[in-house]
Every structure is written in structure tokens, then in C-alpha cells.
N, C-alpha and C. Protein backbone atom coordinates (compact mmCIF):
# COMPACT_ATOMS: atom_id res chain seq x y z
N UNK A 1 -4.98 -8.06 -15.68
CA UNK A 1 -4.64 -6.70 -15.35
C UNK A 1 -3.33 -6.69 -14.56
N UNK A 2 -2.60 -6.26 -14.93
CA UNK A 2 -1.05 -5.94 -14.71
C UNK A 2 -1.09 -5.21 -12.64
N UNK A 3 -0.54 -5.46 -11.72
CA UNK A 3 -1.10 -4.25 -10.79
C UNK A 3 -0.41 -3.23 -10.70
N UNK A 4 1.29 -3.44 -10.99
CA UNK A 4 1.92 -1.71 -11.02
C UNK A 4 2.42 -1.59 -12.26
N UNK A 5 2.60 -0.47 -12.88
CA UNK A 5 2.80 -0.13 -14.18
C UNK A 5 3.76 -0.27 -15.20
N UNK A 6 5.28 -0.82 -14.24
CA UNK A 6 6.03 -1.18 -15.22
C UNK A 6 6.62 -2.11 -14.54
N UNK A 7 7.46 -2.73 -15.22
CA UNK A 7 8.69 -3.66 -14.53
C UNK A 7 9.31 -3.08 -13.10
N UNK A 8 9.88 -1.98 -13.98
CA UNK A 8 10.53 -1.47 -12.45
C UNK A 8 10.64 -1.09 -11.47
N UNK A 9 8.58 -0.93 -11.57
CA UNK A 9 7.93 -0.74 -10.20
C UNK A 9 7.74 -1.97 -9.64
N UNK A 10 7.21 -3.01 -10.42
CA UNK A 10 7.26 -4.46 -9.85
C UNK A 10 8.43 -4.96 -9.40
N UNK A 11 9.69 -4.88 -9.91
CA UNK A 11 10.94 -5.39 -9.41
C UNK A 11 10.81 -4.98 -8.06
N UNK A 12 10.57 -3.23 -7.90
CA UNK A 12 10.96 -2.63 -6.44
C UNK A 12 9.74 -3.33 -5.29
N UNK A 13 8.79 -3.40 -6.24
CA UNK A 13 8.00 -3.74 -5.02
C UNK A 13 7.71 -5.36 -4.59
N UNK A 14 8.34 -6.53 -5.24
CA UNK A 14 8.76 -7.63 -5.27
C UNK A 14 10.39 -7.86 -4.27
N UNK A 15 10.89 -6.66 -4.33
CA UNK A 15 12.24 -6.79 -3.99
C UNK A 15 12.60 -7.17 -2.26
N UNK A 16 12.91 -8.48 -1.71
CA UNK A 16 13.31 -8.50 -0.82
C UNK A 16 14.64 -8.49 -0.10
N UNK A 17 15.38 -8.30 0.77
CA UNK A 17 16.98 -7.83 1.11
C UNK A 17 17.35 -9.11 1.82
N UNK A 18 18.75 -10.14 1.38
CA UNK A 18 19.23 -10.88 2.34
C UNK A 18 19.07 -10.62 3.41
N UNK A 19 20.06 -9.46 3.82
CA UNK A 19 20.68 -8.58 4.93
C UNK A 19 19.20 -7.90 5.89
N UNK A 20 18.28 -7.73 5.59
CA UNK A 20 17.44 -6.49 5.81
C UNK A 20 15.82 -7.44 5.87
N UNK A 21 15.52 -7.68 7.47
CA UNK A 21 13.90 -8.62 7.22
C UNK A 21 13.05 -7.50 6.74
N UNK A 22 13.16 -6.10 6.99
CA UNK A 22 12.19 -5.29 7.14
C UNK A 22 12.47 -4.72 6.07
N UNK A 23 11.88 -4.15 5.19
CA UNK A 23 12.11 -3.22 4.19
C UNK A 23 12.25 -1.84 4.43
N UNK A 24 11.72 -1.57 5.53
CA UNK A 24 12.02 -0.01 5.72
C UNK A 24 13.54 -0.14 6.36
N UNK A 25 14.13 -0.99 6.91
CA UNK A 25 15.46 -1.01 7.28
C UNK A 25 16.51 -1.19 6.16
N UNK A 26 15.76 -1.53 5.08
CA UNK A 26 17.02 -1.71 3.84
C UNK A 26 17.44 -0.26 3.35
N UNK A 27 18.33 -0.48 3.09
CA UNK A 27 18.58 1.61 2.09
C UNK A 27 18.40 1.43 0.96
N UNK A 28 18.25 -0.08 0.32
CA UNK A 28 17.97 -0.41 -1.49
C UNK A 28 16.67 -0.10 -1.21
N UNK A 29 15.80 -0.93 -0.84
CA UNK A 29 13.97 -0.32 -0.62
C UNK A 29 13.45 1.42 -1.30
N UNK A 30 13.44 1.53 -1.90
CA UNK A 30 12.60 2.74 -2.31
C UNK A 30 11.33 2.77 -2.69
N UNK A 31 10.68 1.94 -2.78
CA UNK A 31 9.08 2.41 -2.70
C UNK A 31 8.67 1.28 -1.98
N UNK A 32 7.49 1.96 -1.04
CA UNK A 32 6.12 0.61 -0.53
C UNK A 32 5.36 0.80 -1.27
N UNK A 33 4.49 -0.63 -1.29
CA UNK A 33 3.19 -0.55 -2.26
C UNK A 33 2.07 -0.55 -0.77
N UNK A 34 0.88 -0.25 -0.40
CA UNK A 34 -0.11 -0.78 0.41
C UNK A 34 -1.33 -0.65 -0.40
N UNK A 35 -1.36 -2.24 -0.64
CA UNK A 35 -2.01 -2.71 -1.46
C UNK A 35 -3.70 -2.26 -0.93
N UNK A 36 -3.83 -2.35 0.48
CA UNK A 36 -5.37 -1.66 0.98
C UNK A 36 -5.14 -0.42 0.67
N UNK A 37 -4.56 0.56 0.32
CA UNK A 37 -5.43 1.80 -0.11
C UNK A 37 -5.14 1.61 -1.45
N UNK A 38 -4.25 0.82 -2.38
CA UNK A 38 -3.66 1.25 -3.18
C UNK A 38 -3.21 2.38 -4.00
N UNK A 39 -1.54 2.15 -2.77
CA UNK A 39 -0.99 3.51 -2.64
C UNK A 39 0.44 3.36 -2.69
N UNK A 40 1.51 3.75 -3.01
CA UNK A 40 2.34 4.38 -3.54
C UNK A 40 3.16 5.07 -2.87
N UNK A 41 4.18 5.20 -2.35
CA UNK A 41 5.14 6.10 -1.63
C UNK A 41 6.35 5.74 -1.50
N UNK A 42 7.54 7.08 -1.23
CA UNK A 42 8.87 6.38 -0.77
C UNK A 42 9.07 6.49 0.44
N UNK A 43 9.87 5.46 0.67
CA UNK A 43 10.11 5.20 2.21
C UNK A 43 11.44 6.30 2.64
N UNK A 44 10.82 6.59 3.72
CA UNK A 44 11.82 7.54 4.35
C UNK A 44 12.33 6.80 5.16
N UNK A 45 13.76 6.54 4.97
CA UNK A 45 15.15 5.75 5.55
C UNK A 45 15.04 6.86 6.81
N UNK A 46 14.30 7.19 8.27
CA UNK A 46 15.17 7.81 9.31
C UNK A 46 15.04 6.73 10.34
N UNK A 47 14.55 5.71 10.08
CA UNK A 47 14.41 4.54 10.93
C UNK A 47 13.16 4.39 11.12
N UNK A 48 12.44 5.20 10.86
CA UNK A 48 10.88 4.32 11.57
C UNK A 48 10.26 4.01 10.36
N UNK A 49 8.91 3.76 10.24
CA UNK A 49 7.87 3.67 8.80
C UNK A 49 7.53 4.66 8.01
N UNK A 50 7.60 5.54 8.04
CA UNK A 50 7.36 7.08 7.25
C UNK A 50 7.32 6.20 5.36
N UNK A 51 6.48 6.72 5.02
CA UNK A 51 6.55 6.56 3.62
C UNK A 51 5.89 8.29 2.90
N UNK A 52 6.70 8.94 1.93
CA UNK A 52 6.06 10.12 1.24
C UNK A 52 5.14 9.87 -0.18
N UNK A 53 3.89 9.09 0.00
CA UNK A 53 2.95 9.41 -0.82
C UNK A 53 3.38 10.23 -2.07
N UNK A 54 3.11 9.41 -3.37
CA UNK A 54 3.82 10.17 -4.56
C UNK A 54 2.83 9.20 -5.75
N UNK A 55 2.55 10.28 -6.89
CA UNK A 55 1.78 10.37 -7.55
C UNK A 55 1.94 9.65 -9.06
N UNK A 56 3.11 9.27 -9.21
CA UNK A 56 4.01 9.14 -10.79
C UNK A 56 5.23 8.18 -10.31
N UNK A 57 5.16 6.80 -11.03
CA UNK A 57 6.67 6.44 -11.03
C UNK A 57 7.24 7.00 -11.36
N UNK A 58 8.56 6.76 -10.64
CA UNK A 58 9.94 6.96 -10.83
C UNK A 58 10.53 6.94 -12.10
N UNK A 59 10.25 5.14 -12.68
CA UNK A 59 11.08 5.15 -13.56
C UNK A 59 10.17 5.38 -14.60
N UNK A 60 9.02 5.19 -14.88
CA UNK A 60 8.35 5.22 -16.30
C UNK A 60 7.50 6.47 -16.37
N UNK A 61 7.46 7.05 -15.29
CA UNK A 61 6.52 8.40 -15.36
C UNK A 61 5.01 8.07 -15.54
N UNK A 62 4.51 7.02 -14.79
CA UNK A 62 2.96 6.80 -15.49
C UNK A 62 2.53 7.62 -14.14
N UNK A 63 1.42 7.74 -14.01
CA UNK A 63 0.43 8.20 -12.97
C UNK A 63 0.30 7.19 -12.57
N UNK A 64 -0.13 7.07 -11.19
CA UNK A 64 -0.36 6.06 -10.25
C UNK A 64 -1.29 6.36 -9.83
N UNK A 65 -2.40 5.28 -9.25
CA UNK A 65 -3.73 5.46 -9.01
C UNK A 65 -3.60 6.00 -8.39
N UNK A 66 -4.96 6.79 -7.52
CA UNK A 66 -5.18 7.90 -6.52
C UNK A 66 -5.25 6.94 -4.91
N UNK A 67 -4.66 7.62 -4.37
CA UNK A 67 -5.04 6.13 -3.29
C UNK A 67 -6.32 6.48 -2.57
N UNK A 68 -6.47 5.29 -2.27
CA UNK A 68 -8.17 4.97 -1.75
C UNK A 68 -8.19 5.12 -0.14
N UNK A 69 -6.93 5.77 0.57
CA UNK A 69 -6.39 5.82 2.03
C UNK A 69 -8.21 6.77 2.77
N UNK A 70 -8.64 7.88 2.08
CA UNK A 70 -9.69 8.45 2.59
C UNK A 70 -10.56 7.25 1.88
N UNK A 71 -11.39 7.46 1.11
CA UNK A 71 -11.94 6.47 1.02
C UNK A 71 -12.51 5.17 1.70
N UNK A 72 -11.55 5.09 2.09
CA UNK A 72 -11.13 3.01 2.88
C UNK A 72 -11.65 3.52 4.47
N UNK A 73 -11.10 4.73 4.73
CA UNK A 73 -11.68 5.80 6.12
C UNK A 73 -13.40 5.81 6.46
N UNK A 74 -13.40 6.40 5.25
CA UNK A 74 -14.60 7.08 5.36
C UNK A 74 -15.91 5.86 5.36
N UNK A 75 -15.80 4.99 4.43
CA UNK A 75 -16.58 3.74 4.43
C UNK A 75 -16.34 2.98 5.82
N UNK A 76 -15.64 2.72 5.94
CA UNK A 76 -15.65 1.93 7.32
C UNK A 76 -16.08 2.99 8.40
N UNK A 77 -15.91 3.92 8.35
CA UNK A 77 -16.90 4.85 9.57
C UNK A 77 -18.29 5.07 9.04
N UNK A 78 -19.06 4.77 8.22
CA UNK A 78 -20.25 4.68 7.72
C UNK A 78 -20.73 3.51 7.73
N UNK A 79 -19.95 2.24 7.53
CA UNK A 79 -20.29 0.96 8.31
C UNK A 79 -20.05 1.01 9.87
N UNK A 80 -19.93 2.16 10.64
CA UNK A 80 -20.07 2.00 12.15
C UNK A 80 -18.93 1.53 12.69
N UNK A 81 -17.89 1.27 11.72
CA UNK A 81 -16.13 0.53 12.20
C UNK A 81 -15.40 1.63 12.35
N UNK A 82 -14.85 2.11 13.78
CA UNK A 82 -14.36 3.05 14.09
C UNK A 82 -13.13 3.03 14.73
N UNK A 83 -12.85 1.63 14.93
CA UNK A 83 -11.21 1.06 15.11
C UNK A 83 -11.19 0.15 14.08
N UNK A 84 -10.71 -0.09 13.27
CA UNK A 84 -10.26 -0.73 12.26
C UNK A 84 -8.93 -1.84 12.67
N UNK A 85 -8.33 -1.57 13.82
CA UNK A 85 -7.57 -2.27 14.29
C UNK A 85 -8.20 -3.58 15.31
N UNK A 86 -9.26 -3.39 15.15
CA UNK A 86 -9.74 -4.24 16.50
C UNK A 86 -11.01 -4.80 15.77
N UNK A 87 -12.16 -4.26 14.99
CA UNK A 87 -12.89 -4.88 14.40
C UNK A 87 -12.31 -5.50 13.17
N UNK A 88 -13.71 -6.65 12.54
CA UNK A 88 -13.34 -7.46 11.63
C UNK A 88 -13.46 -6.06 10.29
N UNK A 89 -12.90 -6.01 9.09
CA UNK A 89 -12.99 -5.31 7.99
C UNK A 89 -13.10 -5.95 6.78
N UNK A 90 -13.71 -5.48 5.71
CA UNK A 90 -13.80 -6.21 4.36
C UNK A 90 -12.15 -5.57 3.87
N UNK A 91 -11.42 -6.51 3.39
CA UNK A 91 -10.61 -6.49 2.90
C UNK A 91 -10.51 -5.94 1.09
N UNK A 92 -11.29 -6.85 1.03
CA UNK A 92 -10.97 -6.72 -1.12
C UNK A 92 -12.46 -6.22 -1.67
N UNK A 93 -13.17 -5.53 -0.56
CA UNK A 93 -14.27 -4.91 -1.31
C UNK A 93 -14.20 -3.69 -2.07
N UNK A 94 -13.22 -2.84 -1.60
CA UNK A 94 -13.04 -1.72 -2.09
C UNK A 94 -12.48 -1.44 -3.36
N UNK A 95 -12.10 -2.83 -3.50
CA UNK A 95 -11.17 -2.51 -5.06
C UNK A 95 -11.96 -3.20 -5.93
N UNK A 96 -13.49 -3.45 -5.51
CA UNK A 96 -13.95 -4.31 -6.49
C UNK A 96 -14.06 -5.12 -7.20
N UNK A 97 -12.88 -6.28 -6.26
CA UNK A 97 -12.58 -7.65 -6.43
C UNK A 97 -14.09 -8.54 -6.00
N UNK A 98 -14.23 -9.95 -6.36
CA UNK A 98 -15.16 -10.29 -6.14
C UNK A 98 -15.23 -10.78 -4.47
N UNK A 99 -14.22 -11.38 -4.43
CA UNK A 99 -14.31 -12.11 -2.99
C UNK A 99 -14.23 -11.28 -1.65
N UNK A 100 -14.55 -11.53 -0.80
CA UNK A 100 -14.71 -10.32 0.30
C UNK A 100 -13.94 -11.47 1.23
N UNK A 101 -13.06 -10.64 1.77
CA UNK A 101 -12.42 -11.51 3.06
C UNK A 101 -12.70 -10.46 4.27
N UNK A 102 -12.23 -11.20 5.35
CA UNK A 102 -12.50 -10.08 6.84
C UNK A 102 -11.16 -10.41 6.91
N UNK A 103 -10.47 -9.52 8.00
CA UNK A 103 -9.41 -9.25 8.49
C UNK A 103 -9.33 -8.32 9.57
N UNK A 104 -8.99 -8.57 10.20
CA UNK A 104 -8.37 -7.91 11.51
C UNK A 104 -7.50 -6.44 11.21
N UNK A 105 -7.74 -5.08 11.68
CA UNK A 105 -7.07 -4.00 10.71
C UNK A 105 -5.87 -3.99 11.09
N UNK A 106 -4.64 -3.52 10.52
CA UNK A 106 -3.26 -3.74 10.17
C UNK A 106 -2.85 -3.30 9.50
């Protein structure tokens, strides 16, 4: 299974900058991927992390999954995890991968 829909979403989201450790500091950077909700957005260049949530590549026009950002919320407050930054979390359960890792939220 392919994970983003065309090349030229994979190029962008493969793409790292000599010049630039951070990607939100590059001005080439135009989309983040976050692979835990799997989700989709462009980065807003005003200096901080801002990304605008968007529904359809750019270049190929496919639909892009729905992101799982509520979802990923709502389950972990029904498992009783109410900082996600501080408790352990299942990582790759939500996407219905087999292996379950914990992780620290981030």
C-alpha cells in the first residue's frame, strides 16, 4: 500500500533542506504529513508550526484521508489518557497496523 497518493506528494513529504534543519523554517516545505492522525496540511511560513489542514492534493487532486486528529482524541480519553504528552500511548493501533508500540505523546 502506497502511503501518499502520488509522487509529488511523496517527493514533498520526503523532502529535506541543506540550508533549513526544520521544515517549517524552509519556504520550499509546503506540506507536513503527521503520520499519527494521518493528516495533511500546509505549513504556514509566519515562523512558528501552524499547518492549514487540507483535504485534496495539490498536485494530483486525489482526496486525502480524513484525519484521525478527533479520533486519536477521543480514544485515548476513553482509555483514561488525558495528557498524552506525559502518559505512555499506543502508537500504530489506530491505523490498524499490527504491531502496537508505546510512546511518549509528541
Amino acid at each position: 500500500m502506497e502511503l501518499h497518493c502520488c509522487e509529488w506528494m511523496r517527493d514533498e513529504i520526503a523532502r529535506r533542506c541543506a540550508d533549513h534543519g526544520d521544515r517549517f523554517e524552509c519556504p520550499d516545505a509546503l506540506v507536513e504529513y503527521t503520520d499519527r492522525f494521518d493528516e495533511y496540511g500546509l505549513i504556514i511560513h509566519d515562523g512558528g508550526t501552524s499547518v492549514r489542514a487540507i483535504e485534496f492534493c495539490p498536485w494530483c487532486g486525489s482526496t486525502l484521508p480524513e484525519s484521525k486528529r478527533d479520533r486519536w482524541f477521543k480514544e485515548l480519553e476513553a482509555l483514561g489518557i488525558n495528557d498524552p504528552g506525559e502518559q505512555q500511548i499506543r502508537v500504530n493501533a489506530m491505523k490498524g497496523e499490527g504491531d502496537v508500540r508505546y510512546s511518549r505523546g509528541s
